[in-house]
PDB file of N, CA and C in Angstrom:
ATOM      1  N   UNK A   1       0.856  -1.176   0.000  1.00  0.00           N
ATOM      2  CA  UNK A   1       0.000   0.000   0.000  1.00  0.00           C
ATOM      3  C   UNK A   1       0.900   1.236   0.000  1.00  0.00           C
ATOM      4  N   UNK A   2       0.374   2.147  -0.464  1.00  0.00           N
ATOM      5  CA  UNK A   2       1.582   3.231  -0.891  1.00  0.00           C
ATOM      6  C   UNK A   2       0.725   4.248  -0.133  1.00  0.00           C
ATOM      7  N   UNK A   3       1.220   5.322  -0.033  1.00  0.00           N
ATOM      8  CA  UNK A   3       1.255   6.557   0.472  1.00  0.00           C
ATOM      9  C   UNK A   3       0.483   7.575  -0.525  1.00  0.00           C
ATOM     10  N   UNK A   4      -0.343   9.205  -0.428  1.00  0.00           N
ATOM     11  CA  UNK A   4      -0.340   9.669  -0.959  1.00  0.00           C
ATOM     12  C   UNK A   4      -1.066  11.063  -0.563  1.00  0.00           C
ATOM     13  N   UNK A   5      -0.279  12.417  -0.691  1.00  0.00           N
ATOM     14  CA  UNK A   5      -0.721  13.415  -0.197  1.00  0.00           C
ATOM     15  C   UNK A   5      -1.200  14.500  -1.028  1.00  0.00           C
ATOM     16  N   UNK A   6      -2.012  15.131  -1.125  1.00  0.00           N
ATOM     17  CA  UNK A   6      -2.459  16.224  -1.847  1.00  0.00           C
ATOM     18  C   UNK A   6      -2.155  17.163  -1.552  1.00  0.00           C
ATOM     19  N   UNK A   7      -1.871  18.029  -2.397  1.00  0.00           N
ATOM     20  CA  UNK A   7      -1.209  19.701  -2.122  1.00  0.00           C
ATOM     21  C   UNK A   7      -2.071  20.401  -0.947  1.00  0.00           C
ATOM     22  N   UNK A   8      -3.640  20.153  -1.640  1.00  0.00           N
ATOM     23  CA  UNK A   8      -4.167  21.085  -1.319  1.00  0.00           C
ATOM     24  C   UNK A   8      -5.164  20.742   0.184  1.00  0.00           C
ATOM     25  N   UNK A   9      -4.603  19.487   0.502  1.00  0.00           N
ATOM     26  CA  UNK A   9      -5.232  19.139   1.994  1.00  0.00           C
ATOM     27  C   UNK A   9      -4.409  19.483   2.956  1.00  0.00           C
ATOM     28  N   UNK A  10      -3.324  19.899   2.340  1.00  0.00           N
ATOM     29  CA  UNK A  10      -2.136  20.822   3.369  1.00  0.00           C
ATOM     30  C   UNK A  10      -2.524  22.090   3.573  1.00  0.00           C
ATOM     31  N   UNK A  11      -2.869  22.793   2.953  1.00  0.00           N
ATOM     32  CA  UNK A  11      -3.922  24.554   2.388  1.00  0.00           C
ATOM     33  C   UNK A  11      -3.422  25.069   1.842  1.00  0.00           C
ATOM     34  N   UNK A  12      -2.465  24.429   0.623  1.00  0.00           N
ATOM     35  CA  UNK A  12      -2.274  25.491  -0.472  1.00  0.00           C
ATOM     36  C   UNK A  12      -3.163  25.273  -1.997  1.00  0.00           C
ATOM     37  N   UNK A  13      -3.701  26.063  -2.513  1.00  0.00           N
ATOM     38  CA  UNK A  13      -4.085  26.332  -3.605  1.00  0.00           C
ATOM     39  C   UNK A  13      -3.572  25.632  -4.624  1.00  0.00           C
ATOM     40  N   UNK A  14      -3.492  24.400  -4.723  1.00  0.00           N
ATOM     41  CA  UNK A  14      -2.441  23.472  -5.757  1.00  0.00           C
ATOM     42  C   UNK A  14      -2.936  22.449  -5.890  1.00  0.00           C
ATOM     43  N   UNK A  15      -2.585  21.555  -7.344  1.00  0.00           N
ATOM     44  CA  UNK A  15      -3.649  20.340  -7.843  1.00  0.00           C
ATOM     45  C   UNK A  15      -2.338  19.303  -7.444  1.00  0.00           C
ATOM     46  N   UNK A  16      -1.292  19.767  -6.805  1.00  0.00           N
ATOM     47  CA  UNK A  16      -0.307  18.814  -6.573  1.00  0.00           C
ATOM     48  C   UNK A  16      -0.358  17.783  -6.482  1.00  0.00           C
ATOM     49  N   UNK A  17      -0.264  16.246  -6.304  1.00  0.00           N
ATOM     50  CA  UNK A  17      -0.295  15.117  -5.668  1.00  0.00           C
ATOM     51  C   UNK A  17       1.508  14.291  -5.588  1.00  0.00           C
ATOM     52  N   UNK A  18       1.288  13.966  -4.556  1.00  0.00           N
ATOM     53  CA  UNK A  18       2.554  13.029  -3.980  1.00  0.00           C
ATOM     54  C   UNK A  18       2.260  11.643  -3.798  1.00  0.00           C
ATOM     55  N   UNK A  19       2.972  11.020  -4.626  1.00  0.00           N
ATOM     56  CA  UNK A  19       2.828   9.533  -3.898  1.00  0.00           C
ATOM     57  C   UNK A  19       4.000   9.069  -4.077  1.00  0.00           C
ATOM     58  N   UNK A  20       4.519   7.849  -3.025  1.00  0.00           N
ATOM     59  CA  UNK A  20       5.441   7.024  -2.409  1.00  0.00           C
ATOM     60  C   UNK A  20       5.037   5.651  -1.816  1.00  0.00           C
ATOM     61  N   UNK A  21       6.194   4.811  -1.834  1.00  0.00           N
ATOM     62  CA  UNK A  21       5.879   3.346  -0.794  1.00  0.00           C
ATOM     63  C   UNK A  21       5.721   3.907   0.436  1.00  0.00           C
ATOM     64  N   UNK A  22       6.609   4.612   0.879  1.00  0.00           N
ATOM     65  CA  UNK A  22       6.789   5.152   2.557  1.00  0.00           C
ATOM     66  C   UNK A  22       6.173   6.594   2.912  1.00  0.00           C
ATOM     67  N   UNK A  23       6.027   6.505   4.113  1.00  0.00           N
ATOM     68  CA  UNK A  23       5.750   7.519   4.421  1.00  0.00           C
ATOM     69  C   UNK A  23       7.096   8.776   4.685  1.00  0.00           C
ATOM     70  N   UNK A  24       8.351   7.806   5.051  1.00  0.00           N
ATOM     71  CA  UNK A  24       9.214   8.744   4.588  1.00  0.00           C
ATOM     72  C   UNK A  24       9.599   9.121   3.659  1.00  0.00           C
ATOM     73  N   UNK A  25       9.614   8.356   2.258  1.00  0.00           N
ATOM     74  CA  UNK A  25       9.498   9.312   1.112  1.00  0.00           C
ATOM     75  C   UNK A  25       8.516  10.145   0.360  1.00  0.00           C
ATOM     76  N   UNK A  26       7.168   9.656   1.765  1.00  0.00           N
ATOM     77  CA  UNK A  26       6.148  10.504   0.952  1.00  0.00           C
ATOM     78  C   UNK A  26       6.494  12.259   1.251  1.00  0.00           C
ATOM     79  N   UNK A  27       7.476  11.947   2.517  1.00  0.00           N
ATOM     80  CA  UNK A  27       7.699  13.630   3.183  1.00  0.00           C
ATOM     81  C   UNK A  27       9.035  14.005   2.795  1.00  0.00           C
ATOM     82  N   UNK A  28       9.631  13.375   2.081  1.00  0.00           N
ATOM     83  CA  UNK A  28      10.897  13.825   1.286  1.00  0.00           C
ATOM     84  C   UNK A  28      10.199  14.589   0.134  1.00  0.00           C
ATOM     85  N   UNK A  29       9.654  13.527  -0.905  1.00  0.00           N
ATOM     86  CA  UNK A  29       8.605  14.302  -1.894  1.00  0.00           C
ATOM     87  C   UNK A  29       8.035  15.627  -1.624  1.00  0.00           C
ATOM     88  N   UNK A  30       7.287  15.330  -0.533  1.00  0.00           N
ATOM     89  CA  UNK A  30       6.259  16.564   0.330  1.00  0.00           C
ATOM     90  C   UNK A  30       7.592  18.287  -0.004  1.00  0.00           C
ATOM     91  N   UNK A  31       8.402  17.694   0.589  1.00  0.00           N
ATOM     92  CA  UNK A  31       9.980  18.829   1.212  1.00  0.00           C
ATOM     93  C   UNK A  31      10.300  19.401  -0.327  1.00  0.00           C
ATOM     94  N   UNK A  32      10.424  18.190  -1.210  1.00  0.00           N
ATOM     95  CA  UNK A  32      10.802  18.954  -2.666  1.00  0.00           C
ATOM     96  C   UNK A  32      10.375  19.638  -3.602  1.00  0.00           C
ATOM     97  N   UNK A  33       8.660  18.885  -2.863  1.00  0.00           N
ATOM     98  CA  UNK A  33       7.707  20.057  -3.833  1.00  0.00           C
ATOM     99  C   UNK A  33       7.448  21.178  -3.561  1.00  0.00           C
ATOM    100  N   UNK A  34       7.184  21.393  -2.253  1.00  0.00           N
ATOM    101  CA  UNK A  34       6.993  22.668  -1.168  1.00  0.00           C
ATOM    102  C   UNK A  34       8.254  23.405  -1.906  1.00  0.00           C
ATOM    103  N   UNK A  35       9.549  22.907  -1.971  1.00  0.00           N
ATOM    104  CA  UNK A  35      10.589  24.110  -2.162  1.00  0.00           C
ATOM    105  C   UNK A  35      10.296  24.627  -3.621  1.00  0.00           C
ATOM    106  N   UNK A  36      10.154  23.493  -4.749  1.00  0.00           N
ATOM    107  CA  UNK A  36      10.573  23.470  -5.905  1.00  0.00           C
ATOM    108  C   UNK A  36       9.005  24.798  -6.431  1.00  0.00           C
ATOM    109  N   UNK A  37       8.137  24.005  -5.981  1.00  0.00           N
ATOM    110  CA  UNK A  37       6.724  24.589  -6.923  1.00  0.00           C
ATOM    111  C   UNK A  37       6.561  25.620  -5.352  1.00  0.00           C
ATOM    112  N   UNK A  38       6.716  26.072  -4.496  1.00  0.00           N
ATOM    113  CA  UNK A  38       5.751  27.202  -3.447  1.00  0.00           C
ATOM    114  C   UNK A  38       7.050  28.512  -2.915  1.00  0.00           C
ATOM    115  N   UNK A  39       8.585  27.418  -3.154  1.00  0.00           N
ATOM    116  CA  UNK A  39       9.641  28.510  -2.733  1.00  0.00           C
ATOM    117  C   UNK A  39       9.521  28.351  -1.436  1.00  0.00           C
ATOM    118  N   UNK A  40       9.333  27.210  -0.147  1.00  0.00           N
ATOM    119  CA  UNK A  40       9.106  26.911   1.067  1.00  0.00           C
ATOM    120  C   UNK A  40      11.328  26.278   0.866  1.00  0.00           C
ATOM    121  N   UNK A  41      11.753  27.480   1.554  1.00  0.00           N
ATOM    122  CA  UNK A  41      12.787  26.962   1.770  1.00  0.00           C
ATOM    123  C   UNK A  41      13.473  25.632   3.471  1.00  0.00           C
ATOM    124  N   UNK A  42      12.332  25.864   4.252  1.00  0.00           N
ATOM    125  CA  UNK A  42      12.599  25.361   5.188  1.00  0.00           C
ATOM    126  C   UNK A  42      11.537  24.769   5.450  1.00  0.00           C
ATOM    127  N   UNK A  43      10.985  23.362   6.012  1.00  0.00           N
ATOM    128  CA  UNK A  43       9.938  22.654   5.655  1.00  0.00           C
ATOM    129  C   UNK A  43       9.955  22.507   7.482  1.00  0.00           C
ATOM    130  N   UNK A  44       9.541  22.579   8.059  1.00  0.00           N
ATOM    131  CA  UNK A  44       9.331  23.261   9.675  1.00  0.00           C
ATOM    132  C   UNK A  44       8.399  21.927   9.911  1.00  0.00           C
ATOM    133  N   UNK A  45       8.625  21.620  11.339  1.00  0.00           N
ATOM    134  CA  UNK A  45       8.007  20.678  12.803  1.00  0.00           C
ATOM    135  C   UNK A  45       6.161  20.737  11.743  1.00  0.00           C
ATOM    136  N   UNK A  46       6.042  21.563  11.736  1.00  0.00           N
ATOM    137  CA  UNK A  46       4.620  22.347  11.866  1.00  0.00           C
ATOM    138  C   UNK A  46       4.214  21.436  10.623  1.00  0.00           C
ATOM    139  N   UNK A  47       4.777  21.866   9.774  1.00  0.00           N
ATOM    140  CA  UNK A  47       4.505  21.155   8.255  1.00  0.00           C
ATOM    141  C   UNK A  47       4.493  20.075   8.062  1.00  0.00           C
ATOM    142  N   UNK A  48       5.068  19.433   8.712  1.00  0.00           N
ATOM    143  CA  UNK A  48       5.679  17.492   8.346  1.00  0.00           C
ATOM    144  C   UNK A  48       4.424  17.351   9.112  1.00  0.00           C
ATOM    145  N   UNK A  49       3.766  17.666  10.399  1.00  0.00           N
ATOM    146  CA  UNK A  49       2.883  16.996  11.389  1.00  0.00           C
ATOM    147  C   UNK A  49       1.376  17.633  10.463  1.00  0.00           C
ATOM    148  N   UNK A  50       1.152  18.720   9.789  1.00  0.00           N
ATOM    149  CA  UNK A  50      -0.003  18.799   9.222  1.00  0.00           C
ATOM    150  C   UNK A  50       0.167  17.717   7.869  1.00  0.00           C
ATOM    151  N   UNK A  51       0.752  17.344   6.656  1.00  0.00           N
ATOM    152  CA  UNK A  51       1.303  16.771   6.227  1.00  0.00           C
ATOM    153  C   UNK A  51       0.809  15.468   6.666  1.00  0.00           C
ATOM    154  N   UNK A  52       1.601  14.847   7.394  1.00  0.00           N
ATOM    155  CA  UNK A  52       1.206  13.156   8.092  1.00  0.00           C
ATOM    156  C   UNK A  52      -0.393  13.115   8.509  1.00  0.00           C
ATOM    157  N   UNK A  53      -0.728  14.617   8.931  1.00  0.00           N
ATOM    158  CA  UNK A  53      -2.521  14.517   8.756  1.00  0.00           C
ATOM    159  C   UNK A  53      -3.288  13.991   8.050  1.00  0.00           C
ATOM    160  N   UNK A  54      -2.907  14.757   6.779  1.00  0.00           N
ATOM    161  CA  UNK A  54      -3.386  14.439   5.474  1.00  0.00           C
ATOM    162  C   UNK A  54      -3.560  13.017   4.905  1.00  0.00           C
ATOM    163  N   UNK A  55      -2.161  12.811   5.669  1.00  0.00           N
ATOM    164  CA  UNK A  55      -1.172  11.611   4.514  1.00  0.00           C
ATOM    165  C   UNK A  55      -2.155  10.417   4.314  1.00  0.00           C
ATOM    166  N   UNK A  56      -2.845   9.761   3.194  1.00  0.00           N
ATOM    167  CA  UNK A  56      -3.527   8.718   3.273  1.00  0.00           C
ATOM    168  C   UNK A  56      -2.542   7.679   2.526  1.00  0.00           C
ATOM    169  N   UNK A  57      -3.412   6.468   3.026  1.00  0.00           N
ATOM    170  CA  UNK A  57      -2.974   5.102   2.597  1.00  0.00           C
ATOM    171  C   UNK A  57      -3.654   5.279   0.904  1.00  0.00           C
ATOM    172  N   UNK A  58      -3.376   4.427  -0.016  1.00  0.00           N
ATOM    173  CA  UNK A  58      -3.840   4.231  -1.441  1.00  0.00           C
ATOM    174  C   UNK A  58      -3.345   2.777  -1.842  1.00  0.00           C
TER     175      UNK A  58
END
C-alpha cells in the first residue's frame, strides 16, 4: 500500500499530488515540492505533522 498526499489538503491552492511506498518518502517528496513549486525553503516541525494529517494510505 503506498502513500499519498495532496497539495491542497495541506492549504495550499495546488492540484499537486505526492505519492510514495513510505511515508518517509512521501515527506521527502512533500519537502521537494513545497521548495521546488511554493519557494518553502525550510519545511518546519509544523509542516511534516499537518502533512502526516493528510497523509492517506492508497
Amino acid at each position: 500500500m503506498s502513500k499519498v498526499v495532496y497539495c491542497r489538503d495541506v492549504g495550499f491552492d495546488c492540484d499537486g499530488i505526492v505519492r510514495a511506498e513510505t511515508e518517509e518518502e512521501a515527506l521527502k517528496k512533500v519537502a521537494e515540492h513545497a521548495k521546488s513549486v511554493h519557494n518553502i525553503e525550510e519545511v518546519t516541525e509544523e509542516i511534516v505533522e499537518k502533512v502526516r494529517k493528510v497523509m492517506r494510505d492508497e
